[in-house]
PDB file of N, CA and C in Angstrom:
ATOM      1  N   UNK A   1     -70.261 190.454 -67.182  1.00  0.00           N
ATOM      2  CA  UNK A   1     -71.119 190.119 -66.053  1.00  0.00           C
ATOM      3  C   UNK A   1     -71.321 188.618 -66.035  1.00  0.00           C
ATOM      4  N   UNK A   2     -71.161 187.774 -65.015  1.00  0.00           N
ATOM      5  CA  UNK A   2     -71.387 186.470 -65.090  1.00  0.00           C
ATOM      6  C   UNK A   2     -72.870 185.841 -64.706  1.00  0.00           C
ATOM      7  N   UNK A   3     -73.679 186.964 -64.441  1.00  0.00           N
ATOM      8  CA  UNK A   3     -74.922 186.117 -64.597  1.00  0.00           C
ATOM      9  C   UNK A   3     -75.341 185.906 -62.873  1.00  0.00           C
ATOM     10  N   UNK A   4     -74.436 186.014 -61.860  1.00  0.00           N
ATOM     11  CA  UNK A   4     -74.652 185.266 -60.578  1.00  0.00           C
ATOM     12  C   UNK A   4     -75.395 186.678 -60.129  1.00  0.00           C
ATOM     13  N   UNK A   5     -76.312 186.705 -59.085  1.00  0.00           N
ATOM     14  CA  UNK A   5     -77.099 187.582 -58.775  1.00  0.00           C
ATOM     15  C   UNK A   5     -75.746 188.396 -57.919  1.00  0.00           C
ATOM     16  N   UNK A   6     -76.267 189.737 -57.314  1.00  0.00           N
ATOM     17  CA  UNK A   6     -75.265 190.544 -56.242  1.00  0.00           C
ATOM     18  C   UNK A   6     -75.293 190.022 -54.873  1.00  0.00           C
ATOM     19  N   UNK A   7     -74.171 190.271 -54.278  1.00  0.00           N
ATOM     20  CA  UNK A   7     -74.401 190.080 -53.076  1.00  0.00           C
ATOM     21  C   UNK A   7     -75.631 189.829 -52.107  1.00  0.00           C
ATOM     22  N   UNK A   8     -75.870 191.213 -52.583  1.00  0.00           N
ATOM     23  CA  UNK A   8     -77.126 191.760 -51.058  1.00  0.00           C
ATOM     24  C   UNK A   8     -78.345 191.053 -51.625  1.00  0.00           C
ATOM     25  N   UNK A   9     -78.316 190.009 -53.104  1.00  0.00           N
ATOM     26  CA  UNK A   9     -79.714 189.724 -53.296  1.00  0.00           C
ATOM     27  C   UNK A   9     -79.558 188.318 -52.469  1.00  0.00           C
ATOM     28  N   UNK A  10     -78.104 187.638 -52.465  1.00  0.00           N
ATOM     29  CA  UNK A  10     -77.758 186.526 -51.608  1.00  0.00           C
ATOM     30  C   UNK A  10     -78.366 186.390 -50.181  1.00  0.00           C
ATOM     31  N   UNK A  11     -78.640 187.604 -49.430  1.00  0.00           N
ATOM     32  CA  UNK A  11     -79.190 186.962 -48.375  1.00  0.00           C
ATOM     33  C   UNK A  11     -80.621 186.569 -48.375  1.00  0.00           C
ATOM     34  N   UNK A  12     -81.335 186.572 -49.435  1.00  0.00           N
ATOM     35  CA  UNK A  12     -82.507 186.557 -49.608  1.00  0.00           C
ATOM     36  C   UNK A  12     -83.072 185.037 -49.611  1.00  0.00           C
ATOM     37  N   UNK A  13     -81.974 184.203 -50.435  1.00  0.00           N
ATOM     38  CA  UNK A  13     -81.803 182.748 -50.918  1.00  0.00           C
ATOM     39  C   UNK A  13     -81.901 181.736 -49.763  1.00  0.00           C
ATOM     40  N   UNK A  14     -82.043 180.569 -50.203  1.00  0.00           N
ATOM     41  CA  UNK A  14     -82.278 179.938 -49.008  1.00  0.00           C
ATOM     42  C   UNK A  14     -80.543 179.569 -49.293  1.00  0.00           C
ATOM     43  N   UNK A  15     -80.361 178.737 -47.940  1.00  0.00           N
ATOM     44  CA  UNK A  15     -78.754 178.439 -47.784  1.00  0.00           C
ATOM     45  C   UNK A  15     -78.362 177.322 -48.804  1.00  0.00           C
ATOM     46  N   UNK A  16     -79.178 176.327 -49.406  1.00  0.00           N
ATOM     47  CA  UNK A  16     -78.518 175.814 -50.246  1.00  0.00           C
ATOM     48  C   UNK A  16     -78.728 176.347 -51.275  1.00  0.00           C
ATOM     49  N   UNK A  17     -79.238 177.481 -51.534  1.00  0.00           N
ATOM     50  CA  UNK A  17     -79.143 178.007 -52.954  1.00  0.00           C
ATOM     51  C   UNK A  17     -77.498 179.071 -52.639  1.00  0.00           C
ATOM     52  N   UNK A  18     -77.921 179.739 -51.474  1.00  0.00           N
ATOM     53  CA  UNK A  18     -76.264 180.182 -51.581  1.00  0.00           C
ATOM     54  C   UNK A  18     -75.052 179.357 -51.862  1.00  0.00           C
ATOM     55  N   UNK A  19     -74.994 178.372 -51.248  1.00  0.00           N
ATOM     56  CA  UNK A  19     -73.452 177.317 -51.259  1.00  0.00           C
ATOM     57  C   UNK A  19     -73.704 177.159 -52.781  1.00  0.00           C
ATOM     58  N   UNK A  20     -74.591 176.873 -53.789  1.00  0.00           N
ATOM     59  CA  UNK A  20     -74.723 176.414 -54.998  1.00  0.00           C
ATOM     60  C   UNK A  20     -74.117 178.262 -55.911  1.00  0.00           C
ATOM     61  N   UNK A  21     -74.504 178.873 -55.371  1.00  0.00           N
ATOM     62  CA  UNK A  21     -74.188 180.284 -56.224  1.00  0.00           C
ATOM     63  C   UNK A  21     -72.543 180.597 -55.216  1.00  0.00           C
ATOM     64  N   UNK A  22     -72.330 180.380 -54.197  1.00  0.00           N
ATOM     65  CA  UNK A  22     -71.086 180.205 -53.629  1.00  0.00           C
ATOM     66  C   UNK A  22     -69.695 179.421 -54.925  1.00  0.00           C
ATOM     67  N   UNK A  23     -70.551 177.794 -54.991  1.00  0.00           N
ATOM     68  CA  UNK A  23     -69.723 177.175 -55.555  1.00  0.00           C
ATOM     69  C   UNK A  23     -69.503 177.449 -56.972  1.00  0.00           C
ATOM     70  N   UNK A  24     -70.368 178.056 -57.515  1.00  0.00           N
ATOM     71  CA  UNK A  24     -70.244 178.309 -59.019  1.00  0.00           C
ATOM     72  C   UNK A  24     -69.269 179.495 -58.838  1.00  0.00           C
ATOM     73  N   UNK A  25     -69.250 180.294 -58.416  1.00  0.00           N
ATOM     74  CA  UNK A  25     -68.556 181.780 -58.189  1.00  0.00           C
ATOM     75  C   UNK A  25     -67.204 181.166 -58.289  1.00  0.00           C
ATOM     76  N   UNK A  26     -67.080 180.262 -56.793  1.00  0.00           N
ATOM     77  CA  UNK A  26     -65.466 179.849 -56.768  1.00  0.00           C
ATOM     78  C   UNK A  26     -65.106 179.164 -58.293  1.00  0.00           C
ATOM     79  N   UNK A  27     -65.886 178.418 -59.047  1.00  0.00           N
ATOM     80  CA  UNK A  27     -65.475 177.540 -60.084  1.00  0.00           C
ATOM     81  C   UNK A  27     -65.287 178.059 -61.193  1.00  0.00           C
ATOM     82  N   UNK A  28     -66.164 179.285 -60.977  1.00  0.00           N
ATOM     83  CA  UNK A  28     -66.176 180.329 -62.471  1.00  0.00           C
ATOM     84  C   UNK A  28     -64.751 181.198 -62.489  1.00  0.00           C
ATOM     85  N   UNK A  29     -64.163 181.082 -60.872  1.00  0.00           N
ATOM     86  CA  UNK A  29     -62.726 182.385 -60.903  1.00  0.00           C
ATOM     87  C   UNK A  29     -61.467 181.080 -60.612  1.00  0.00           C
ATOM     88  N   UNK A  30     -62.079 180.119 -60.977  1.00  0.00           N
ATOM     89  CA  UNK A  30     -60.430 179.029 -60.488  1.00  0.00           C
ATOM     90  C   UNK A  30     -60.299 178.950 -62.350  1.00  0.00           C
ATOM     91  N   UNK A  31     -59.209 178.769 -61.597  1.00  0.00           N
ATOM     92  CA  UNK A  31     -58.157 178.710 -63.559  1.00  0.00           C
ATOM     93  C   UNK A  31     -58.442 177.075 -63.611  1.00  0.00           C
ATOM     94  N   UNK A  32     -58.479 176.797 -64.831  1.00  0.00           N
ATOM     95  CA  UNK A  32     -58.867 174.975 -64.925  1.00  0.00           C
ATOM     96  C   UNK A  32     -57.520 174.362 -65.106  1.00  0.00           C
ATOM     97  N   UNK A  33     -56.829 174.178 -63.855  1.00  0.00           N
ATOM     98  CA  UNK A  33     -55.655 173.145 -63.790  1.00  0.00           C
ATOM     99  C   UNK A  33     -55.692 171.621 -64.677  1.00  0.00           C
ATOM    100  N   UNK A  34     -56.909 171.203 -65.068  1.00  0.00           N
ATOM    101  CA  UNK A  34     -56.664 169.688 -65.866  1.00  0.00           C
ATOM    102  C   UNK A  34     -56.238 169.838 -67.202  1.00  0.00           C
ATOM    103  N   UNK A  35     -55.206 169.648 -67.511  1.00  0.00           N
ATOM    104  CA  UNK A  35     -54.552 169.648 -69.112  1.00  0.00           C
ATOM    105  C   UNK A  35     -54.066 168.236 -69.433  1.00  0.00           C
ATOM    106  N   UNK A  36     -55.215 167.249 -68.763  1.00  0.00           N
ATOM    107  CA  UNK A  36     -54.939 165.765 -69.363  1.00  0.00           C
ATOM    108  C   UNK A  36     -56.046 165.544 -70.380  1.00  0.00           C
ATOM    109  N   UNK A  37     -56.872 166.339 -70.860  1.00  0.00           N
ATOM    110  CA  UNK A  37     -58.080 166.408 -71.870  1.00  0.00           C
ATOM    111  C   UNK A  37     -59.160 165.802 -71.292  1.00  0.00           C
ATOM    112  N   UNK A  38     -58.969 165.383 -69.853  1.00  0.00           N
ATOM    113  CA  UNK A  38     -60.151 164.779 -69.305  1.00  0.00           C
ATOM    114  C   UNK A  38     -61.361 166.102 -68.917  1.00  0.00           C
ATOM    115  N   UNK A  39     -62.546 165.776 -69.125  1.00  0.00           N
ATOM    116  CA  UNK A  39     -63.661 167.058 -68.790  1.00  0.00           C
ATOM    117  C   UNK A  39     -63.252 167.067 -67.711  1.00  0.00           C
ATOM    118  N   UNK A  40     -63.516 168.487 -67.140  1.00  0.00           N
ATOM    119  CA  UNK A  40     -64.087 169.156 -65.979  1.00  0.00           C
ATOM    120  C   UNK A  40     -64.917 168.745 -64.914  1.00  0.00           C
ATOM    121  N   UNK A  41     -66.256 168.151 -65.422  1.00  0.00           N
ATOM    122  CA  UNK A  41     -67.068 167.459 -64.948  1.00  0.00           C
ATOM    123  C   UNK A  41     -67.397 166.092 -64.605  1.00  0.00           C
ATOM    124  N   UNK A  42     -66.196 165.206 -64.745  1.00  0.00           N
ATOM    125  CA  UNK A  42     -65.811 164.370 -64.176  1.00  0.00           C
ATOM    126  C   UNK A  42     -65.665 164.862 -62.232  1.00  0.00           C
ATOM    127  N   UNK A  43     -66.480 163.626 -61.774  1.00  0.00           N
ATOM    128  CA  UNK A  43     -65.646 163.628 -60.322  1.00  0.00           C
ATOM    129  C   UNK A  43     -64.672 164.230 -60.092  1.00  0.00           C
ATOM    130  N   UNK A  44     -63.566 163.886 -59.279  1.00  0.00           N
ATOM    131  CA  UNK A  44     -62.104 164.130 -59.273  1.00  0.00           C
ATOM    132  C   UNK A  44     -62.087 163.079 -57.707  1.00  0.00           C
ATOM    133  N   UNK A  45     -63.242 163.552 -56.777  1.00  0.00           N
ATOM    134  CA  UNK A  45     -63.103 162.984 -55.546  1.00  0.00           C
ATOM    135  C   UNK A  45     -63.941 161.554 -55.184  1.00  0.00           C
ATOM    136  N   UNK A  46     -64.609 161.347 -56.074  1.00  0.00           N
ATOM    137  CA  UNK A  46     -65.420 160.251 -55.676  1.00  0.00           C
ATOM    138  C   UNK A  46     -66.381 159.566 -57.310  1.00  0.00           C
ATOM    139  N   UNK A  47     -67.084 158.722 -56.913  1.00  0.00           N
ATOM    140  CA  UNK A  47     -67.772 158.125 -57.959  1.00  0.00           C
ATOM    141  C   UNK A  47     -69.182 158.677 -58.550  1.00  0.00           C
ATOM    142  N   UNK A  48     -69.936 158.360 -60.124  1.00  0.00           N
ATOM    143  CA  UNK A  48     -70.725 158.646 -60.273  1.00  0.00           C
ATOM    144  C   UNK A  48     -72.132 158.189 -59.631  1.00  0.00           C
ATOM    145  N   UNK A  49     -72.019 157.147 -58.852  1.00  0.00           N
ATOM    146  CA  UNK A  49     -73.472 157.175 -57.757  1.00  0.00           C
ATOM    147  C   UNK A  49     -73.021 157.631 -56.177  1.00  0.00           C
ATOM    148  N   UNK A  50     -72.152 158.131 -56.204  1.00  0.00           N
ATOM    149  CA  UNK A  50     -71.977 159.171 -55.041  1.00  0.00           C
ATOM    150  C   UNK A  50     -72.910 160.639 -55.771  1.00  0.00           C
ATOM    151  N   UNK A  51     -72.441 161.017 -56.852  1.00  0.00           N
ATOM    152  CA  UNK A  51     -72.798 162.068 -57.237  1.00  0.00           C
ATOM    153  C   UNK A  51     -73.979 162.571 -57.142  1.00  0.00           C
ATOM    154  N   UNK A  52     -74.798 161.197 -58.145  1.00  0.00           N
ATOM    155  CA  UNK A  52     -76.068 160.902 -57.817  1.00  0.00           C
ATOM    156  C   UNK A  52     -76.815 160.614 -56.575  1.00  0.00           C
ATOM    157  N   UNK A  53     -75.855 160.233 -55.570  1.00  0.00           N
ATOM    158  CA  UNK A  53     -76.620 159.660 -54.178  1.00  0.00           C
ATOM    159  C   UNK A  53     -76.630 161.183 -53.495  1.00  0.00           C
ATOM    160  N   UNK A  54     -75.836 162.100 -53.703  1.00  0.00           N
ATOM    161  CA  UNK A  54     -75.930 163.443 -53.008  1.00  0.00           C
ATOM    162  C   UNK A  54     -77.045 164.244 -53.517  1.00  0.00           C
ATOM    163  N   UNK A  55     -77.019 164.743 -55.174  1.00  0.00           N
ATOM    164  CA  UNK A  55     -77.950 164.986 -55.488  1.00  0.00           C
ATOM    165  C   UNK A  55     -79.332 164.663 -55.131  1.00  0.00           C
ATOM    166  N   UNK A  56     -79.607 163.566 -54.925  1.00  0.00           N
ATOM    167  CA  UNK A  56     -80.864 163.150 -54.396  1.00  0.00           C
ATOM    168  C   UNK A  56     -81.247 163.139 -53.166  1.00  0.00           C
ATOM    169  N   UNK A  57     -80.353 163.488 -52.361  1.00  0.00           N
ATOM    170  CA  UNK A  57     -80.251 163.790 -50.787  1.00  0.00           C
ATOM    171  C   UNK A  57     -80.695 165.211 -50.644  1.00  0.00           C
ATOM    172  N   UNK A  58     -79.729 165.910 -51.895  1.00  0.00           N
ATOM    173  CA  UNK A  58     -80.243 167.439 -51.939  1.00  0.00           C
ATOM    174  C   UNK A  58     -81.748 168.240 -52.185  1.00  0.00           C
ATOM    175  N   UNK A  59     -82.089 166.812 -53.094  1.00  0.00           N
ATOM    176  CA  UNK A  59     -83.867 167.035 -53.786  1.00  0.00           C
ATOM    177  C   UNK A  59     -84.280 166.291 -52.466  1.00  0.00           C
ATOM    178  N   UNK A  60     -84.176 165.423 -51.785  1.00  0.00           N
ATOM    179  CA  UNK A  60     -84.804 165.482 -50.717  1.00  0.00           C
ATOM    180  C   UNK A  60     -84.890 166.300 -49.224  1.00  0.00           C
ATOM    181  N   UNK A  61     -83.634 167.042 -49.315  1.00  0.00           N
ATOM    182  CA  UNK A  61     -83.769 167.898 -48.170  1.00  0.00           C
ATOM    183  C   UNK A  61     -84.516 169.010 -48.423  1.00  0.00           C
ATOM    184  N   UNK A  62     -84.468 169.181 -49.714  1.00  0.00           N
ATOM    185  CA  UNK A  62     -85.624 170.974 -50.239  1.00  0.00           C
ATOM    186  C   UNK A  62     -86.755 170.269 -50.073  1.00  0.00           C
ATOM    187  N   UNK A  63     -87.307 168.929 -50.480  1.00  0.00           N
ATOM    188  CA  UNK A  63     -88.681 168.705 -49.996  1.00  0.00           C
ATOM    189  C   UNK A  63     -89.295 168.831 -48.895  1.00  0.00           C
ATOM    190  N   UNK A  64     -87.933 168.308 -47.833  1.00  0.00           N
ATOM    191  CA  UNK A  64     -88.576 168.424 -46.449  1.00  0.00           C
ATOM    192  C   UNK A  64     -88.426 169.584 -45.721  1.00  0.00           C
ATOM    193  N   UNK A  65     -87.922 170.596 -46.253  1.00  0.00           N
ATOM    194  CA  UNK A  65     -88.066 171.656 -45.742  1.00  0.00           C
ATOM    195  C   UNK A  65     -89.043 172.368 -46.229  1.00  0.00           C
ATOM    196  N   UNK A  66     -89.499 172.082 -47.485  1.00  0.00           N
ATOM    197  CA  UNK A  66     -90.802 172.631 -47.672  1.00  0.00           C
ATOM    198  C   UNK A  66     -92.282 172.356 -46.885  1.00  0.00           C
ATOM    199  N   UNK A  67     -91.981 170.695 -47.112  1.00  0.00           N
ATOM    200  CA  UNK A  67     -92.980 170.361 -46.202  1.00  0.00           C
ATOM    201  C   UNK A  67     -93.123 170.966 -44.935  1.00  0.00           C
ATOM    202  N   UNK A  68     -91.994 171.057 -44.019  1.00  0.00           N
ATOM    203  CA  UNK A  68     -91.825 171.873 -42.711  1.00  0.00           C
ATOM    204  C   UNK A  68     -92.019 173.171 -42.645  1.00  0.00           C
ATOM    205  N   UNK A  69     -92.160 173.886 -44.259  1.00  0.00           N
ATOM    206  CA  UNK A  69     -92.745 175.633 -44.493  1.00  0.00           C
ATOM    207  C   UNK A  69     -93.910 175.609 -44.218  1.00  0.00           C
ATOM    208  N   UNK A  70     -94.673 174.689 -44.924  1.00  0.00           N
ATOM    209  CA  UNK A  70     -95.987 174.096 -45.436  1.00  0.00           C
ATOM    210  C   UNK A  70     -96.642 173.883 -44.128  1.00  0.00           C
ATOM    211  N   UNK A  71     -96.288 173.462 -43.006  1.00  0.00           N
ATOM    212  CA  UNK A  71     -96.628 172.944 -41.815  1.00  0.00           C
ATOM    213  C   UNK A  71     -96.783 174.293 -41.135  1.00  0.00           C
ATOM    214  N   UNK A  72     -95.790 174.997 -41.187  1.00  0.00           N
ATOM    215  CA  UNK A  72     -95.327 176.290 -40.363  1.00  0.00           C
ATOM    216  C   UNK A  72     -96.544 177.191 -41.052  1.00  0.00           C
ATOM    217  N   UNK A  73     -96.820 177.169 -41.964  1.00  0.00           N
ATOM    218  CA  UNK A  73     -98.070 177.733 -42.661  1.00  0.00           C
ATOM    219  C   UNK A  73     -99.037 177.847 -42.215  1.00  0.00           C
ATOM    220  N   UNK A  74     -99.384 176.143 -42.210  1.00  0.00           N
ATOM    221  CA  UNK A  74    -100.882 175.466 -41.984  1.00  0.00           C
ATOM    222  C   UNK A  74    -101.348 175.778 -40.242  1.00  0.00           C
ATOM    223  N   UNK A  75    -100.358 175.976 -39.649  1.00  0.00           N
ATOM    224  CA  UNK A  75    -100.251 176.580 -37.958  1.00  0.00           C
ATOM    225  C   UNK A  75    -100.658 177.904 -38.100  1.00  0.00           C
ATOM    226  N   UNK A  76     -99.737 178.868 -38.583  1.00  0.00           N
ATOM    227  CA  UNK A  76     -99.322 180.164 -38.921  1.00  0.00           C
ATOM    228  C   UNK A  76     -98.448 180.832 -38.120  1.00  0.00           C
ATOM    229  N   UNK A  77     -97.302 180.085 -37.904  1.00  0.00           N
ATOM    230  CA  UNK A  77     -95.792 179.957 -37.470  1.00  0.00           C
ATOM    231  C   UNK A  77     -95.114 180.987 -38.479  1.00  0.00           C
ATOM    232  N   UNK A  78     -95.626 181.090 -39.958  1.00  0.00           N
ATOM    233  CA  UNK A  78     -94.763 181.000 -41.105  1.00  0.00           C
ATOM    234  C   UNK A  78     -94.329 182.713 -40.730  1.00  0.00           C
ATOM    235  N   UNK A  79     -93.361 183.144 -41.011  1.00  0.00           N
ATOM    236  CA  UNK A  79     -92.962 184.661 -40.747  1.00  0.00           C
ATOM    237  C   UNK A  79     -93.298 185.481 -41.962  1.00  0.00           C
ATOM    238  N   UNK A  80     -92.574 184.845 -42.918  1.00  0.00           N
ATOM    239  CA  UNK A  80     -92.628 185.490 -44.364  1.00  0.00           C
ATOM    240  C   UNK A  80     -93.288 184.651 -45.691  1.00  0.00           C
ATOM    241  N   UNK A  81     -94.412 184.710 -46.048  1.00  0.00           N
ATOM    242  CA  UNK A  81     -95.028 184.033 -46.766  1.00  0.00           C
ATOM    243  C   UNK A  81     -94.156 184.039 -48.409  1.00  0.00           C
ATOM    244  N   UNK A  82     -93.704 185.529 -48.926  1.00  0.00           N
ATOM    245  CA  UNK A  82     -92.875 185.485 -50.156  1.00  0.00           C
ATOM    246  C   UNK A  82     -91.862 184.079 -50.003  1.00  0.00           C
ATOM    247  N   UNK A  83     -90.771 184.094 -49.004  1.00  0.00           N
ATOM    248  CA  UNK A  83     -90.185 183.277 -48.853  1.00  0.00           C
ATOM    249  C   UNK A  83     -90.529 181.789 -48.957  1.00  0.00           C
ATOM    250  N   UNK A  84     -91.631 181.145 -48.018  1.00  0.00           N
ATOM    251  CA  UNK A  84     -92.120 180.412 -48.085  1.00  0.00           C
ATOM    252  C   UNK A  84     -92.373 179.814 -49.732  1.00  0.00           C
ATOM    253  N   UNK A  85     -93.318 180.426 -50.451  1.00  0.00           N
ATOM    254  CA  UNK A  85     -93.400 180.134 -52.017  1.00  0.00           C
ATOM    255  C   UNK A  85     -92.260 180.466 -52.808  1.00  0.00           C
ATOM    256  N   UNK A  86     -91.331 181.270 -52.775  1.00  0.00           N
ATOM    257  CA  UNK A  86     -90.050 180.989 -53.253  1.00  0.00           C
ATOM    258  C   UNK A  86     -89.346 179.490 -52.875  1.00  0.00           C
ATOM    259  N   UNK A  87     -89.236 179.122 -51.760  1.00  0.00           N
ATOM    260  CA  UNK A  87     -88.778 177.874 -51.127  1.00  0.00           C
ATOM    261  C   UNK A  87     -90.033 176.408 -51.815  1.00  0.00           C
ATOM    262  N   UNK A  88     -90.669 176.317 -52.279  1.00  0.00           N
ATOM    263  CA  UNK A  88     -91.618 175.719 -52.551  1.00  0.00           C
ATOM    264  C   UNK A  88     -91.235 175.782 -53.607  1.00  0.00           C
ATOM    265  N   UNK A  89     -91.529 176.939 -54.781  1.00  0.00           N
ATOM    266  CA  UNK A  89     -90.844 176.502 -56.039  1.00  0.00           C
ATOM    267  C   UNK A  89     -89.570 176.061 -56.083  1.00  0.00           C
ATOM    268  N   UNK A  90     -88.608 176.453 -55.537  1.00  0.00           N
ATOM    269  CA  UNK A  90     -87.251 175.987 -55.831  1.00  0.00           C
ATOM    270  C   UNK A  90     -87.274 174.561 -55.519  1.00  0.00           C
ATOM    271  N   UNK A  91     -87.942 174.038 -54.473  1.00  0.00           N
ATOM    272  CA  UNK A  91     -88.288 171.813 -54.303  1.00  0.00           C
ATOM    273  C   UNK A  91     -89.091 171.438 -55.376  1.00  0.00           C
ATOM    274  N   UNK A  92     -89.927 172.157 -56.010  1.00  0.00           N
ATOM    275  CA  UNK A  92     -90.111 171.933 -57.184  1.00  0.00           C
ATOM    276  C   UNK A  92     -89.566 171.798 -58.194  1.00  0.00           C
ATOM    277  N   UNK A  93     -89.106 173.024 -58.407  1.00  0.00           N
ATOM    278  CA  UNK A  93     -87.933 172.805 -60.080  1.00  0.00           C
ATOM    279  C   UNK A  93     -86.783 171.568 -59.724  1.00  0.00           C
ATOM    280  N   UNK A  94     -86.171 171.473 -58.667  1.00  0.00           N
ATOM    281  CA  UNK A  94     -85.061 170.372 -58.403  1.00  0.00           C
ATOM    282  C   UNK A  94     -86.023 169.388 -57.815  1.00  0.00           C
ATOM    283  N   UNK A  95     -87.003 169.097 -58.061  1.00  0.00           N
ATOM    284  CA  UNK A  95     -87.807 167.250 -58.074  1.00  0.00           C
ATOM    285  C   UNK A  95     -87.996 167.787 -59.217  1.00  0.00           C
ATOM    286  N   UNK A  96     -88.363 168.704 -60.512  1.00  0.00           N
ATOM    287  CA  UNK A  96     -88.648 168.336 -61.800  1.00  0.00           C
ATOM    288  C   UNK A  96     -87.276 167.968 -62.587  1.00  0.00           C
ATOM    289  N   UNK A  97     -85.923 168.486 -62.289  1.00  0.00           N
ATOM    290  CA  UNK A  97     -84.991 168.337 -62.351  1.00  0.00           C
ATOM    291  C   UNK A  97     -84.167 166.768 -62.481  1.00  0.00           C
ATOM    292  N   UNK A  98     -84.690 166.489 -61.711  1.00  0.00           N
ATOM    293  CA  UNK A  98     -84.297 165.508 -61.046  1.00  0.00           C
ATOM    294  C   UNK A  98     -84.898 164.032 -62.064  1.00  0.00           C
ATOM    295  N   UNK A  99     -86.485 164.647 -62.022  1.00  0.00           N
ATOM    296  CA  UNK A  99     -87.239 163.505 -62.804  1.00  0.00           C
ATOM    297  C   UNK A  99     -86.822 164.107 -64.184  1.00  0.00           C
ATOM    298  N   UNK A 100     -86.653 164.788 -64.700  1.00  0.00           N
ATOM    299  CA  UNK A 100     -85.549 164.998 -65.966  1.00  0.00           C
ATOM    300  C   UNK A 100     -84.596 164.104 -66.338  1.00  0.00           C
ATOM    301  N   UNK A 101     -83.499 164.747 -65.184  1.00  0.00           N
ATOM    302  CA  UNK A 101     -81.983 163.937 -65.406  1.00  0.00           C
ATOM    303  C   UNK A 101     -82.443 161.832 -65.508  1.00  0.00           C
ATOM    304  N   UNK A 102     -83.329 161.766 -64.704  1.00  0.00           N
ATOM    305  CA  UNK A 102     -83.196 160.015 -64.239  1.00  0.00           C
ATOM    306  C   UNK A 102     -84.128 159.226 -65.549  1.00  0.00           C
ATOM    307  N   UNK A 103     -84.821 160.599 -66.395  1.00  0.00           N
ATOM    308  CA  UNK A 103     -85.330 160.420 -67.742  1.00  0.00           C
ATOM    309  C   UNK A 103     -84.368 159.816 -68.567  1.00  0.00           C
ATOM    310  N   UNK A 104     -83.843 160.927 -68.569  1.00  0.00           N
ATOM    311  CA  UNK A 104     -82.628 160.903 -69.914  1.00  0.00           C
ATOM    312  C   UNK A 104     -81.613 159.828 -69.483  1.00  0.00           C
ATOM    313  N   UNK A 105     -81.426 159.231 -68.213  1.00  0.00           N
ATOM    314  CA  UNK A 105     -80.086 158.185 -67.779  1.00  0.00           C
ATOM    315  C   UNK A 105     -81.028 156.912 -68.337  1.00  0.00           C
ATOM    316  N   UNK A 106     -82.513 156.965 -67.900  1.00  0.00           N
ATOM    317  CA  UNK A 106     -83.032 155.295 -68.422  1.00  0.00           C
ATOM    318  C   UNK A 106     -83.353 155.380 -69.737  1.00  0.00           C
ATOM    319  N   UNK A 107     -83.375 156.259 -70.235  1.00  0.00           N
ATOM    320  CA  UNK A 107     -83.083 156.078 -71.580  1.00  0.00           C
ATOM    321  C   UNK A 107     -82.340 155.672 -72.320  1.00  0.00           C
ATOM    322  N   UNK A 108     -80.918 156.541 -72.041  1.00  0.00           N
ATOM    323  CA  UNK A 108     -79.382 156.003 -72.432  1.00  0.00           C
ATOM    324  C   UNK A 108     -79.264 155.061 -71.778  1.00  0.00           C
ATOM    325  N   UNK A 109     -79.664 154.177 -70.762  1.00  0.00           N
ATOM    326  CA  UNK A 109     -79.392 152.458 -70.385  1.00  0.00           C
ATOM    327  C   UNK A 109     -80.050 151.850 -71.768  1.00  0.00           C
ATOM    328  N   UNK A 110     -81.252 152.272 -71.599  1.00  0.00           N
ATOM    329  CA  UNK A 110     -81.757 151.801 -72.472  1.00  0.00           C
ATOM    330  C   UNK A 110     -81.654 151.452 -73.834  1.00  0.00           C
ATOM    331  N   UNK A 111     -81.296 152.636 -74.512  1.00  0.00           N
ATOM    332  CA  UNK A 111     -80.184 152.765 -75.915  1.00  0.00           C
ATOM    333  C   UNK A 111     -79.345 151.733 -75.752  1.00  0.00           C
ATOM    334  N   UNK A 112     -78.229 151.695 -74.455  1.00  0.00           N
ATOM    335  CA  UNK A 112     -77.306 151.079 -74.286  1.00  0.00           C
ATOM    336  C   UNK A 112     -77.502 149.673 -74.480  1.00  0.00           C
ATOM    337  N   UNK A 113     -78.528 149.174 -74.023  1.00  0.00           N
ATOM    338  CA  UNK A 113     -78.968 147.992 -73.877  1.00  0.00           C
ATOM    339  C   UNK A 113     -79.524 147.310 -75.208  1.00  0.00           C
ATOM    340  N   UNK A 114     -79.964 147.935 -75.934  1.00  0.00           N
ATOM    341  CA  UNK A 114     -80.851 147.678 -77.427  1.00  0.00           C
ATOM    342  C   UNK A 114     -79.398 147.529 -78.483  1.00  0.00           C
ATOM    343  N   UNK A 115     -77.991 147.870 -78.072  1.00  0.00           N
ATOM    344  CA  UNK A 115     -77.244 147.845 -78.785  1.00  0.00           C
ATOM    345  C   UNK A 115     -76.892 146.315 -79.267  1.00  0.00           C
ATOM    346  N   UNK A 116     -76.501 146.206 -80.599  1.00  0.00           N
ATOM    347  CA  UNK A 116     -75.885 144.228 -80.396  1.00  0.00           C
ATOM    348  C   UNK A 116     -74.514 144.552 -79.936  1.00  0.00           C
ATOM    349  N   UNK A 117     -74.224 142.757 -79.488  1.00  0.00           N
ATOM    350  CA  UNK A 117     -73.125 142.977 -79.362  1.00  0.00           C
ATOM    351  C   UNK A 117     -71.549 142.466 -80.129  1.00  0.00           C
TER     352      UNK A 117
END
């Protein structure tokens, strides 16, 4: 079993959580063509502050769609309230995510930097 939820729980997700359980699916059943010993997780198509500049586009679009739940709320527009707080935590964990990853990068500058030369 690989762990990815079933189908029918997929429509439940918001759409960028599908394309993200989409893309893992495709990546988990592609055979790994690189046999130059370079990781996986390297780019292939672009640079590492592209990577980063998307990611952070991504933590900002779950914010503002929360905010726009949050609004739809505060009216009482909102249709499905479960949803709503599902969508709220998930801009949460990816802004805690986020302030994680940009932890651990000024750190390792940092390391980097304390090195002699």
């Amino acid at each position: 079993m690989t762990g990815f939820p079933p189908v029918e729980a997929l429509a439940s997700l918001s759409p960028a959580a599908q394309n993200m359980v989409n893309l893992a699916n495709a990546n988990a059943n592609a055979k790994p063509a690189n046999t130059s010993g370079r990781s996986s997780l390297q780019a292939t198509d672009g640079s590492f502050g592209k990577l980063v500049t998307d990611g952070i586009s991504m933590v900002n679009s779950r914010l503002i769609d929360s905010q726009v739940d949050l609004q739809k709320l505060a009216v009482g527009d909102a249709q499905n309230l479960h949803q709503v707080m599902m969508n709220l935590e998930e801009s949460r964990l990816s802004f805690q995510l986020m302030m994680q990853v940009r932890s651990r990068l000024l750190e390792a500058y940092q390391d980097i930097m304390k090195m002699p030369i």
